[in-house]
N, C-alpha and C. Protein backbone atom coordinates (compact mmCIF):
# COMPACT_ATOMS: atom_id res chain seq x y z
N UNK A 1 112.33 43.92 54.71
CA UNK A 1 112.89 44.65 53.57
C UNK A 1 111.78 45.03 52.61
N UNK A 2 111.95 46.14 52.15
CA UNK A 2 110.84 46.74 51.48
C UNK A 2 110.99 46.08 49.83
N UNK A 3 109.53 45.61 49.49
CA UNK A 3 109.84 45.12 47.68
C UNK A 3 109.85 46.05 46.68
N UNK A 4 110.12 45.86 45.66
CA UNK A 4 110.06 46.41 44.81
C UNK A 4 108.23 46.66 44.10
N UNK A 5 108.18 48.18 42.96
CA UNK A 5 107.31 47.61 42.78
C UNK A 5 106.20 46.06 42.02
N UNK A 6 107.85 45.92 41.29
CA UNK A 6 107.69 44.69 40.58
C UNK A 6 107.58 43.49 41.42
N UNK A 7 108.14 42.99 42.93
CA UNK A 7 108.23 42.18 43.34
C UNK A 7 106.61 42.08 44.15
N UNK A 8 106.05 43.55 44.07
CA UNK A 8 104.67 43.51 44.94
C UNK A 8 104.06 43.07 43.73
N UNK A 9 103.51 43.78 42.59
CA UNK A 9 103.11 42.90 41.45
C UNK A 9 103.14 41.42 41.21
N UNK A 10 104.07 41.28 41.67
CA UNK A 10 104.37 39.14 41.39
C UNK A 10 103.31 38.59 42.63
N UNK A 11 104.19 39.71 43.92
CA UNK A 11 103.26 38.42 45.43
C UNK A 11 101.26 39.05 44.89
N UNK A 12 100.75 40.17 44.69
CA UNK A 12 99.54 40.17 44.22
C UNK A 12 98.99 39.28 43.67
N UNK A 13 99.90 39.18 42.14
CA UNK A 13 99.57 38.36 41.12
C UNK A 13 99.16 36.79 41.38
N UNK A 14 100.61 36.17 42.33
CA UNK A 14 100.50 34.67 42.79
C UNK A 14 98.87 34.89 43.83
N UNK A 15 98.89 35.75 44.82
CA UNK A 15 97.29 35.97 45.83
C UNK A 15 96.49 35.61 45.00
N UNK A 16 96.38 36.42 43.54
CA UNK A 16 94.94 36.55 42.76
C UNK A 16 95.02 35.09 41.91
N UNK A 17 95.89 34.42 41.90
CA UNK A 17 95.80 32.80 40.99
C UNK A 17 95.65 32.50 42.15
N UNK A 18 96.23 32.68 43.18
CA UNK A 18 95.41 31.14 44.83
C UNK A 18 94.07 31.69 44.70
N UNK A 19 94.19 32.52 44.57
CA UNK A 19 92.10 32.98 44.98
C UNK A 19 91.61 32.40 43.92
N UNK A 20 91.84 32.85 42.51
CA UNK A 20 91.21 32.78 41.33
C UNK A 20 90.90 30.79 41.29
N UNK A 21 91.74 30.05 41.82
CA UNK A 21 92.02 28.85 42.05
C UNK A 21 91.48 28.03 42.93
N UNK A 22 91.19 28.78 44.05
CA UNK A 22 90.37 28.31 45.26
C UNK A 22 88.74 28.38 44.50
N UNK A 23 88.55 29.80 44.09
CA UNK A 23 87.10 29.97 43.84
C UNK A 23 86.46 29.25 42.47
N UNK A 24 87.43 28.64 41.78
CA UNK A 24 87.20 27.83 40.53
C UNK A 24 86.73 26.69 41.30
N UNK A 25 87.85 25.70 42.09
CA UNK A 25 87.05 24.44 42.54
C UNK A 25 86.28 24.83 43.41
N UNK A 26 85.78 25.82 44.47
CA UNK A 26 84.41 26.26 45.13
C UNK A 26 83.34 26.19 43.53
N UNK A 27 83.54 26.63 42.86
CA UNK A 27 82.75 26.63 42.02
C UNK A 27 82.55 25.01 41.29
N UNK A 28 82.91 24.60 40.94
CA UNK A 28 82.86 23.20 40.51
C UNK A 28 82.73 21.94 41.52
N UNK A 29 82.86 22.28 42.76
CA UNK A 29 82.26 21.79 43.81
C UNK A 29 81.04 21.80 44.04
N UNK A 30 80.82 23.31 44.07
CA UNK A 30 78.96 23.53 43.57
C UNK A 30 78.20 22.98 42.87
N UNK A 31 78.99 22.77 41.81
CA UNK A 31 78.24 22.13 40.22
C UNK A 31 77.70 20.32 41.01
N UNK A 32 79.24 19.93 41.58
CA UNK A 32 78.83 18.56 41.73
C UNK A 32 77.43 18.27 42.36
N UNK A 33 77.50 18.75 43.60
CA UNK A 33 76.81 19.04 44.72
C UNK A 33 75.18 19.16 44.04
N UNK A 34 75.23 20.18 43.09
CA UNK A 34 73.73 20.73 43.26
C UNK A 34 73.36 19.66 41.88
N UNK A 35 74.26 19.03 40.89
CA UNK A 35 74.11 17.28 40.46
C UNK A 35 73.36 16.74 41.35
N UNK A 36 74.05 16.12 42.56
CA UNK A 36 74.12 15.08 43.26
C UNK A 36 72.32 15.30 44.08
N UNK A 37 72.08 16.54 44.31
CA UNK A 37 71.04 16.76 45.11
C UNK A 37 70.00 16.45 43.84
N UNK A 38 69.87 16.94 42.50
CA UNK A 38 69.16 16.97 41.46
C UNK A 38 68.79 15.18 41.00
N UNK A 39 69.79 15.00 41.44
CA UNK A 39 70.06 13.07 41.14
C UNK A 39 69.13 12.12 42.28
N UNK A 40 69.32 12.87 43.10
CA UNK A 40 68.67 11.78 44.54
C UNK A 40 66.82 12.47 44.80
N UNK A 41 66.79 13.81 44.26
CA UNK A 41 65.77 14.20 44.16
C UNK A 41 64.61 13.65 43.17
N UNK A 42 65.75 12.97 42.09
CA UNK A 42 64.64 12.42 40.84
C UNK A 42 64.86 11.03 41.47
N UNK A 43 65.38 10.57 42.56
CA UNK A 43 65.24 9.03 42.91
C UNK A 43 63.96 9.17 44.03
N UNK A 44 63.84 10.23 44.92
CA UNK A 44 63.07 10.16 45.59
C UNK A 44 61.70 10.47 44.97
N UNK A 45 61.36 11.19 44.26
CA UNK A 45 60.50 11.50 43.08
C UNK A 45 60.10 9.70 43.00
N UNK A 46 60.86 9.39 42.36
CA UNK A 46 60.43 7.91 41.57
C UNK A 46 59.99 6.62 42.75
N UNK A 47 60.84 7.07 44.12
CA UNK A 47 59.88 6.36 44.83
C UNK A 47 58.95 6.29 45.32
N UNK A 48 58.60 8.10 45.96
CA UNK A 48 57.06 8.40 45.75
C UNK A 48 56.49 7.94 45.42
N UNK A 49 56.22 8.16 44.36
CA UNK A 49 55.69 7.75 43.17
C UNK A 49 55.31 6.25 42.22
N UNK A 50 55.81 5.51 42.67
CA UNK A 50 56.28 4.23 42.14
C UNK A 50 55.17 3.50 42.20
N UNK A 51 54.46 2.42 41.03
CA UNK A 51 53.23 1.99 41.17
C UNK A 51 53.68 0.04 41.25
N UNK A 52 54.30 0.20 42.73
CA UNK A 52 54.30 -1.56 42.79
C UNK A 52 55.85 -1.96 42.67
N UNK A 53 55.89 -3.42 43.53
CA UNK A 53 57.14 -3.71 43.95
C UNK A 53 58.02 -3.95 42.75
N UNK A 54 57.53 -4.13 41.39
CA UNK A 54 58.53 -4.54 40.28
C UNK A 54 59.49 -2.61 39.95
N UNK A 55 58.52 -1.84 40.27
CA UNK A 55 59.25 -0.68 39.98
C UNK A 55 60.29 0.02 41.26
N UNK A 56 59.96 -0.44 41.86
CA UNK A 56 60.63 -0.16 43.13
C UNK A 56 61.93 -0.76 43.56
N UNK A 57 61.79 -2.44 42.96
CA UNK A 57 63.26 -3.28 42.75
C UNK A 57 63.85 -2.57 41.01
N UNK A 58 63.46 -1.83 40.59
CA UNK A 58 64.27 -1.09 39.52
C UNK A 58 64.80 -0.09 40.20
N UNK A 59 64.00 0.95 41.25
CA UNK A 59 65.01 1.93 42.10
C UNK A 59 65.66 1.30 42.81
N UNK A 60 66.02 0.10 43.37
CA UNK A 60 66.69 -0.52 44.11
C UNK A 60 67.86 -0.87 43.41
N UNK A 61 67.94 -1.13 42.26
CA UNK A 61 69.11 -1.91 40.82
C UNK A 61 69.73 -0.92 41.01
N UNK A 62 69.50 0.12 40.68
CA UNK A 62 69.67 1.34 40.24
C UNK A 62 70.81 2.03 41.75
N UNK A 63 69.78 2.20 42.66
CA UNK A 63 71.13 2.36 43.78
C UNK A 63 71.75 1.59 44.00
N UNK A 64 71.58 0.37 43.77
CA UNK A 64 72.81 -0.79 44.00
C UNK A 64 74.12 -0.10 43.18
N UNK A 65 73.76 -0.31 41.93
CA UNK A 65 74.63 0.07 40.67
C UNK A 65 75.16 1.29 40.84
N UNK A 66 74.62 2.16 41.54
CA UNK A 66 75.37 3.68 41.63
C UNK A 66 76.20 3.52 43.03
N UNK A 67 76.25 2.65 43.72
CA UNK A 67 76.91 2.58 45.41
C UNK A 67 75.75 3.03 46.54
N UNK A 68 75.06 3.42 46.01
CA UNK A 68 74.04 4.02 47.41
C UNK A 68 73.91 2.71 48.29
N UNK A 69 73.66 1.63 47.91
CA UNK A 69 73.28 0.63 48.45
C UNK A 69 74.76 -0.26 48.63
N UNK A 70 75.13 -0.33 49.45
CA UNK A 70 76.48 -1.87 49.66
C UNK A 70 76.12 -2.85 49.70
N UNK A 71 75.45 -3.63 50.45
CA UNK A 71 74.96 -5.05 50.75
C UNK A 71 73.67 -5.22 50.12
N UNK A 72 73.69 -6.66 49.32
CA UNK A 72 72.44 -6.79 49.30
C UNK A 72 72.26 -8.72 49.16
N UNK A 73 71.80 -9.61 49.83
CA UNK A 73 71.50 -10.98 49.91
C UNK A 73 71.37 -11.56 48.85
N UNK A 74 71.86 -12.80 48.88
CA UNK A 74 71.24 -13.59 46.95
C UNK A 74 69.74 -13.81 47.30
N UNK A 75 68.35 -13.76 47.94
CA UNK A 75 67.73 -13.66 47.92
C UNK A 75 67.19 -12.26 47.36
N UNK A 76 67.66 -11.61 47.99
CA UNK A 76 67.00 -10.30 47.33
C UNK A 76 67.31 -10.17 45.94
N UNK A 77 68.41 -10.69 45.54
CA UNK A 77 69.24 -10.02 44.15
C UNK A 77 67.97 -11.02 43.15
N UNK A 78 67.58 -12.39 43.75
CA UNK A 78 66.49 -12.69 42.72
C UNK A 78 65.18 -12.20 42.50
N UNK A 79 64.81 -11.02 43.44
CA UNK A 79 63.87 -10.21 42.83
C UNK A 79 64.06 -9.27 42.29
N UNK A 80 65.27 -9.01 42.17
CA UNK A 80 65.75 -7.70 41.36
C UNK A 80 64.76 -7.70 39.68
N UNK A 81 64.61 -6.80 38.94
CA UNK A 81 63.89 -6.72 37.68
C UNK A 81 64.90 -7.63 36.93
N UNK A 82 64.10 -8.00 35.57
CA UNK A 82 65.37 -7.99 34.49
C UNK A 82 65.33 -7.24 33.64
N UNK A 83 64.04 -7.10 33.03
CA UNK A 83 63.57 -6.06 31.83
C UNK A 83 62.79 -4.85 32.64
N UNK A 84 63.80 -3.44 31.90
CA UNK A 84 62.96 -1.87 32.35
C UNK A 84 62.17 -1.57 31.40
N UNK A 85 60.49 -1.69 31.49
CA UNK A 85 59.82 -1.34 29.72
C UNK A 85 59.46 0.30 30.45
N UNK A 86 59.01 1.35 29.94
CA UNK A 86 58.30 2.26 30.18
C UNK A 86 56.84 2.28 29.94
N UNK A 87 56.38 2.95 30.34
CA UNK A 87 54.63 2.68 30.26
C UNK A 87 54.32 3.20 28.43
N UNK A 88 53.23 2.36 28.05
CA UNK A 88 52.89 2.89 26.68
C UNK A 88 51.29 3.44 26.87
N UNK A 89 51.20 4.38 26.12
CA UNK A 89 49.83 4.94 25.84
C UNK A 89 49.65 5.81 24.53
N UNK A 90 48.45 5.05 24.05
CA UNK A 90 48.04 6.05 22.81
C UNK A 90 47.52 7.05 22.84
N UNK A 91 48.08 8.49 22.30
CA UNK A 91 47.01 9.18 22.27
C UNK A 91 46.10 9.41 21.29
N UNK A 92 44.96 10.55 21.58
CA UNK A 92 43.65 10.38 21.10
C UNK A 92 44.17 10.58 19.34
N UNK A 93 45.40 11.21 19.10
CA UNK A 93 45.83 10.83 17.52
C UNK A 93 46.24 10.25 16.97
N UNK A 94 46.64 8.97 17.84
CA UNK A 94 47.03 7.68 17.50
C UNK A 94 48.52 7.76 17.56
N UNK A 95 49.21 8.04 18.27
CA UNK A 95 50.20 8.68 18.14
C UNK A 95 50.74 7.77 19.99
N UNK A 96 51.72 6.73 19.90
CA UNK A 96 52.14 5.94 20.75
C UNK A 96 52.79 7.35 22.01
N UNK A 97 52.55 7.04 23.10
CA UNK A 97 53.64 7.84 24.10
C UNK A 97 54.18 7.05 25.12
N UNK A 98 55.59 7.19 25.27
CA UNK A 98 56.17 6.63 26.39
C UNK A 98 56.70 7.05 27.09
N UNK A 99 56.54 6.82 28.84
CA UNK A 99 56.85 7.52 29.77
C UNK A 99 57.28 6.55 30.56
N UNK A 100 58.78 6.74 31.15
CA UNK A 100 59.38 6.28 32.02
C UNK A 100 58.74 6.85 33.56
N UNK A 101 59.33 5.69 34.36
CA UNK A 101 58.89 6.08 36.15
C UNK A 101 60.30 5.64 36.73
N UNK A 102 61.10 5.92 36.51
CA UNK A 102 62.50 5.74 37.22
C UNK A 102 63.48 6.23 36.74
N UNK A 103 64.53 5.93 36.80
CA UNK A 103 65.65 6.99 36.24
C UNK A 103 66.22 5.70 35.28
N UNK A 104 66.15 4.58 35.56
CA UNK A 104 66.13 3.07 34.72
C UNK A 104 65.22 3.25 33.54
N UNK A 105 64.20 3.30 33.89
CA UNK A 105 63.20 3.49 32.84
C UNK A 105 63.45 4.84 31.63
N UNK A 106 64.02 5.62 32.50
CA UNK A 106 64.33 6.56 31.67
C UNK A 106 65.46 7.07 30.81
N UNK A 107 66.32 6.10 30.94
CA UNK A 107 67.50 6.32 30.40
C UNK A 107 67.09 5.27 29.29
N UNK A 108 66.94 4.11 29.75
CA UNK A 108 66.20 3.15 28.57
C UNK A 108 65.60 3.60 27.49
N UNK A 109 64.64 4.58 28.04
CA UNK A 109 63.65 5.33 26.98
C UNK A 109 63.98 6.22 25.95
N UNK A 110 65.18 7.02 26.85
CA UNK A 110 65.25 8.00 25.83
C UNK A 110 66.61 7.72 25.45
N UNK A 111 67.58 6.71 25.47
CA UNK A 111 68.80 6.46 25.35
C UNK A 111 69.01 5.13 24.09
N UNK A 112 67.61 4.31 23.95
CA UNK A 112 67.68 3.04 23.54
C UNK A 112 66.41 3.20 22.75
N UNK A 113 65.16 3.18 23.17
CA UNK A 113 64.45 3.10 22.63
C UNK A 113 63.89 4.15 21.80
N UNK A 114 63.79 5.24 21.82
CA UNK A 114 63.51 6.32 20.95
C UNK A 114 64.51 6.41 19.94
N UNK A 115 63.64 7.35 18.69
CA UNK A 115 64.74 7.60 17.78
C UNK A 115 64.82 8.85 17.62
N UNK A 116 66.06 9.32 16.41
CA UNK A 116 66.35 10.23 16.40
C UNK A 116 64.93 11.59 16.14
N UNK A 117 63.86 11.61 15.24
CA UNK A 117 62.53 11.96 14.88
C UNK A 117 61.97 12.13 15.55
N UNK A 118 61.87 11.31 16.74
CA UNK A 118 60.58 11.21 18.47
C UNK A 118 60.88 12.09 18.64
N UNK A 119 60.05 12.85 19.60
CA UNK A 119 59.67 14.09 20.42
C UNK A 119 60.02 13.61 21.46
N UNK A 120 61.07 14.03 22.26
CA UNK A 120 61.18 14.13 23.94
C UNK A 120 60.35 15.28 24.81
N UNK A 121 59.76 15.08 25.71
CA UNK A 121 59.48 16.13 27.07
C UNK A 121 59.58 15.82 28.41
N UNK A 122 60.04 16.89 29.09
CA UNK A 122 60.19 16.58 29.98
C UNK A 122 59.79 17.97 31.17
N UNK A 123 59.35 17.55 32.47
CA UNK A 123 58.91 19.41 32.70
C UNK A 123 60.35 19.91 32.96
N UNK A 124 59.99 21.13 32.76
CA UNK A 124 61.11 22.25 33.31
C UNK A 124 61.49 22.35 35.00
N UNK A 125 62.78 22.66 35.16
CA UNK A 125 63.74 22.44 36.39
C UNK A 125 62.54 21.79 37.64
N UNK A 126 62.15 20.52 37.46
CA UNK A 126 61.58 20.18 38.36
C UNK A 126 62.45 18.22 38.16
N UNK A 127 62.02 17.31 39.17
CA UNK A 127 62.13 16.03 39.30
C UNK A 127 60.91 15.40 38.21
N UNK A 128 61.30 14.63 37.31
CA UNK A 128 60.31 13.79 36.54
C UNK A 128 60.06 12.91 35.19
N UNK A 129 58.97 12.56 34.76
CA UNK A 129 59.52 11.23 33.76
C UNK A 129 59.62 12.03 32.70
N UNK A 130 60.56 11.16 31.71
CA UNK A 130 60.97 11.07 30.49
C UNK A 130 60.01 11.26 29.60
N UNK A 131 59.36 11.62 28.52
CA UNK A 131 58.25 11.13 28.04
C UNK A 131 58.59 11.34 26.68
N UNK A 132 58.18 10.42 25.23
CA UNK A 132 58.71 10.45 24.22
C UNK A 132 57.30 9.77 23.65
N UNK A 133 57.39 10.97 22.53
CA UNK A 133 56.11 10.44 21.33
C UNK A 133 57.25 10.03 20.02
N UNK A 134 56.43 9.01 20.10
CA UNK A 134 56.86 8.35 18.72
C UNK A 134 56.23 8.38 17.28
N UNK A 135 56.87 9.32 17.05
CA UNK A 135 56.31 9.82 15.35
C UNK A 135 56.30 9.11 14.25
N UNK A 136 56.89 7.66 14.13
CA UNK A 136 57.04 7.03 13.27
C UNK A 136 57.08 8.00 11.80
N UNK A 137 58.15 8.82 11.44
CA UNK A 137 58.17 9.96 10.55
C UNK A 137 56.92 10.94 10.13
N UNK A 138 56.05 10.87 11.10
CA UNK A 138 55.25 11.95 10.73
C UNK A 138 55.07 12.72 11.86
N UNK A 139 54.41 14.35 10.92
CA UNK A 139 54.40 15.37 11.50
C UNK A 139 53.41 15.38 12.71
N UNK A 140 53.41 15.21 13.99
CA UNK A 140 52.70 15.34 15.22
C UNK A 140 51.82 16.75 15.44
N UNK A 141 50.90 16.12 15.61
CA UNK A 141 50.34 17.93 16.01
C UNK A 141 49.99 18.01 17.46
N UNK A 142 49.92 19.39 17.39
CA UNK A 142 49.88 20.16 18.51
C UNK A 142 49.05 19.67 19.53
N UNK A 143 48.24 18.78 19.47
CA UNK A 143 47.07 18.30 20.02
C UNK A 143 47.73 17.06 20.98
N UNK A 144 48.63 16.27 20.32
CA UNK A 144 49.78 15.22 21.08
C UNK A 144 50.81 15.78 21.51
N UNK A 145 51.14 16.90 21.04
CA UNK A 145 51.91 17.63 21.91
C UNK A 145 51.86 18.03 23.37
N UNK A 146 50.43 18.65 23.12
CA UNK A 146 49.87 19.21 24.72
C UNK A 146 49.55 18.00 25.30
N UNK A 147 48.46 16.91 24.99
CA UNK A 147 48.37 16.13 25.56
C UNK A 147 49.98 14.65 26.13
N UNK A 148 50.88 14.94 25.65
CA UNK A 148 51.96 14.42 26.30
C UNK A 148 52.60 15.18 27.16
N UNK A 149 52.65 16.62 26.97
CA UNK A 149 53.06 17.35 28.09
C UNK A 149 52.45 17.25 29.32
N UNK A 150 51.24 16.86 29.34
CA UNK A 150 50.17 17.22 30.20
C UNK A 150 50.72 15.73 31.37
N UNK A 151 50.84 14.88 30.02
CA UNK A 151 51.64 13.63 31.10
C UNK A 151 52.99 14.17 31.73
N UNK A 152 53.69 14.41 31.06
CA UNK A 152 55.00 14.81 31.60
C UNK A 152 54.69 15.45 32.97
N UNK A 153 53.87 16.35 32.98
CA UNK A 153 53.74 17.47 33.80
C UNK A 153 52.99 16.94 35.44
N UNK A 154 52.74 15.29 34.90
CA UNK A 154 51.71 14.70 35.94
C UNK A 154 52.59 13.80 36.62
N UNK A 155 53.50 13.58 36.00
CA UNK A 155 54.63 12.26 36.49
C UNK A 155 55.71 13.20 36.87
N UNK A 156 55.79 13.97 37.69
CA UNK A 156 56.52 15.08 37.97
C UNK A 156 56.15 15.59 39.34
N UNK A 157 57.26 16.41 40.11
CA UNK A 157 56.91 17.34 41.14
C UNK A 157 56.36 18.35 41.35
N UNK A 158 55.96 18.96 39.96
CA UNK A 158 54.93 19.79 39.94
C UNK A 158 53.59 19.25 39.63
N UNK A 159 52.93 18.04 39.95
CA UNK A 159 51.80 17.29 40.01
C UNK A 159 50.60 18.21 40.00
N UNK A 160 50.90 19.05 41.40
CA UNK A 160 50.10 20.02 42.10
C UNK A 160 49.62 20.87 41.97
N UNK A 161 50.75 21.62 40.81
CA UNK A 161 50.59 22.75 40.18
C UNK A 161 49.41 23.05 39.29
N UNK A 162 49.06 23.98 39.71
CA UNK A 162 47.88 24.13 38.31
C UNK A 162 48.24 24.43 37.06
N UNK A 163 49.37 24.86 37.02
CA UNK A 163 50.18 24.76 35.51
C UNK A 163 51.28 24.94 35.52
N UNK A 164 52.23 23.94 34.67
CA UNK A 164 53.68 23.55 34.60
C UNK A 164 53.97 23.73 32.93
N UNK A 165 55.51 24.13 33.19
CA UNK A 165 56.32 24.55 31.95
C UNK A 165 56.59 23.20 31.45
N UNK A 166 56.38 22.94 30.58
CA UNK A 166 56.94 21.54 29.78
C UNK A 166 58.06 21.72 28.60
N UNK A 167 58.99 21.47 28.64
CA UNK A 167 60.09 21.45 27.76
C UNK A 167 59.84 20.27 26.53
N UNK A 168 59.61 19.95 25.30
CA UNK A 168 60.05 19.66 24.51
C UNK A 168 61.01 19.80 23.03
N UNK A 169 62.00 19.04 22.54
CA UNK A 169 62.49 19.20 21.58
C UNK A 169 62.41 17.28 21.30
N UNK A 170 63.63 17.58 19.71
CA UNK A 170 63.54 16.34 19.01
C UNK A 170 64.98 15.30 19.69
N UNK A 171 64.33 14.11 19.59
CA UNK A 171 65.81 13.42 20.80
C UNK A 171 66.84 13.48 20.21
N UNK A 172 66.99 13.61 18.67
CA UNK A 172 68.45 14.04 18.40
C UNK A 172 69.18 15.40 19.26
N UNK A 173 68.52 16.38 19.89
CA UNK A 173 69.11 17.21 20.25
C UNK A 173 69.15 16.80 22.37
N UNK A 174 68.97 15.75 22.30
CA UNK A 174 68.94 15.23 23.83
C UNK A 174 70.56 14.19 24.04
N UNK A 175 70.93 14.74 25.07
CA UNK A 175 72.73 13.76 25.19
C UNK A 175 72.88 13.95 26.64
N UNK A 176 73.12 12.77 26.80
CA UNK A 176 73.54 12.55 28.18
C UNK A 176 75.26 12.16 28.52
N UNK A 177 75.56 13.40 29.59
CA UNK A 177 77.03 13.76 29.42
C UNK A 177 77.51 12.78 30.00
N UNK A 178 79.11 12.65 29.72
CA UNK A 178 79.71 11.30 30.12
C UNK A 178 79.78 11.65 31.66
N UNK A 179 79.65 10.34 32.60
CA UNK A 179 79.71 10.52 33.40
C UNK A 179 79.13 10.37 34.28
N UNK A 180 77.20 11.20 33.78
CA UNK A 180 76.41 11.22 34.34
C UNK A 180 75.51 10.58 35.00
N UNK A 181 75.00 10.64 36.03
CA UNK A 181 74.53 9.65 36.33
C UNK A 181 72.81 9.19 36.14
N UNK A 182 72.35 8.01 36.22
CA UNK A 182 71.44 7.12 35.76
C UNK A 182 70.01 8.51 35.65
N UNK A 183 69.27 8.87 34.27
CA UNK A 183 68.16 9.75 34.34
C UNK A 183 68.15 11.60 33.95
N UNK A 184 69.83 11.47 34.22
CA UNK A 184 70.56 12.66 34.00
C UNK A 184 70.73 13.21 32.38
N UNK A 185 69.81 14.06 31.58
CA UNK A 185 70.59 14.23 30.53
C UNK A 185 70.90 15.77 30.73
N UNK A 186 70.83 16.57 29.46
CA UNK A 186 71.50 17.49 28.47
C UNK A 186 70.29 17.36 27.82
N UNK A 187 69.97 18.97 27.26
CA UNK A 187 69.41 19.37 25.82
C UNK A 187 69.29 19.99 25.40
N UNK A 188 69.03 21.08 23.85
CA UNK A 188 68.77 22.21 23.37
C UNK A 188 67.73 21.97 22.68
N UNK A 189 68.25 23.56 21.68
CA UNK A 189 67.13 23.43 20.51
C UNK A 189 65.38 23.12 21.24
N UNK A 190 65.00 23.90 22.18
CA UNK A 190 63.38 23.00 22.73
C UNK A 190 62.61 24.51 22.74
N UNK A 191 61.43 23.86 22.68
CA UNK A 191 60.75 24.87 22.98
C UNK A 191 59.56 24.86 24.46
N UNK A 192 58.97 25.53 24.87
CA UNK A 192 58.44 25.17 26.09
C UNK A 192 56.76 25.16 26.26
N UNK A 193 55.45 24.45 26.46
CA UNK A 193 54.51 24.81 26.98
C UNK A 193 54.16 24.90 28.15
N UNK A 194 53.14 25.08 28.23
CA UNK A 194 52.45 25.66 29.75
C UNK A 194 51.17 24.82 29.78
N UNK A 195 51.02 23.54 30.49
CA UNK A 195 49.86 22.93 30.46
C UNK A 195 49.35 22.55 31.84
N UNK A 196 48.20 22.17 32.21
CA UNK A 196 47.95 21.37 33.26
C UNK A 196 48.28 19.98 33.31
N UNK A 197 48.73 19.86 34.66
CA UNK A 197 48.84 18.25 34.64
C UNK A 197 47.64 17.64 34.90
N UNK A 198 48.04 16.05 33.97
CA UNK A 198 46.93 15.46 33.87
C UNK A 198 47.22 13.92 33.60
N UNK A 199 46.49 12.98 35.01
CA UNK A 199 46.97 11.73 34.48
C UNK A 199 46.15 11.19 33.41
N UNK A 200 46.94 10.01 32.83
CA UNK A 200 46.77 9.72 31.86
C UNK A 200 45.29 8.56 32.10
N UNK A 201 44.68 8.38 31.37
CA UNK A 201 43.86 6.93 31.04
C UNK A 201 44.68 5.60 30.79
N UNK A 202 44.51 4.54 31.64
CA UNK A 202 45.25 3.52 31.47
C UNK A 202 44.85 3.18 30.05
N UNK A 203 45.76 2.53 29.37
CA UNK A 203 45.44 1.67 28.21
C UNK A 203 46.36 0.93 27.93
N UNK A 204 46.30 -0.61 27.30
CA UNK A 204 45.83 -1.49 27.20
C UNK A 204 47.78 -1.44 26.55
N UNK A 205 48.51 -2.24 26.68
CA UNK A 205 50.29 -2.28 25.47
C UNK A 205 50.34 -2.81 24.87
């Protein structure tokens, strides 16, 4: 039986909400997904990378706590860490910097230990550490700026690069969405440099 034109209007209409409906959760499926890859990418990053078995039983906490890991022995669970510190270093302006090496370390850092005043950086859309100068209310210059980026940019997947975008702003404008998982934030308000990476000089906490 032939419809009306009003009754073809309705069956269209219902087509274009199943579609419009299908392609919303395709879309938010995506979102999870390219999370989930961004998440395991900054875990593999951190194991790379990792300087020694105390940081390595922090990536281990860490997938325990998220499910990656199911089983684990009461032997092992007593080498687990207890305390996540991040690495400290002064720079040449006297000016404290701290840089996480895990996604533990880094949520710590910039979730607990920084304040609202500190400078966060971190590089741009790549895997890597946290890094936060601590201003103790004064104005930082440009000189600890670059030179913390330069860390950021070294504790990162663009290591290699001969020059990486570094994102900083102030950690009041840094939030990590509910939900998210361990290393994961949010931020605005930043502005960006362009430095070489460069490891740091050990010194002394």
């Amino acid at each position: 039986k032939d419809k009306t034109p009003q009754q073809n209007a309705q069956a269209y209409f219902k087509k274009y909400n199943k579609a419009r409906t299908a392609f919303l959760y395709a879309q938010n499926e995506l979102s999870v997904i390219r999370d989930e890859i961004s998440y395991l990418e900054s875990v593999l990053f951190a194991i790379e990378n990792s300087d020694g078995p105390e940081q390595l039983s922090e990536i281990r906490m860490e997938l325990l706590e998220q499910g990656y890991i199911k089983n684990i022995d009461r032997k092992d669970k007593k080498n687990l860490p207890i305390k996540v510190i991040p690495q400290k270093i002064m720079s040449k302006d006297g000016f404290e910097i701290l840089i996480g090496h895990n996604n533990k370390q880094n949520d710590k850092l910039t979730l607990k230990l920084a304040r609202h005043e500190d400078i966060w950086l971190h590089i741009k859309n790549f895997a890597g550490s946290h890094v936060v100068i601590k201003t103790e209310g004064k104005e930082v210059p440009d000189s600890t700026i670059i030179e913390a980026a330069e860390y950021a940019a070294w504790f990162s997947k663009a290591r290699s690069s001969p020059k990486a975008e570094v994102d900083y702003t102030f950690i009041r404008h840094v939030k990590k969405p509910s939900g998210a998982k361990p290393g994961m934030v949010i931020y605005v308000n930043y502005y960006t440099v362009v430095v070489t990476p460069k490891e740091p000089i050990l010194s002394t906490t």
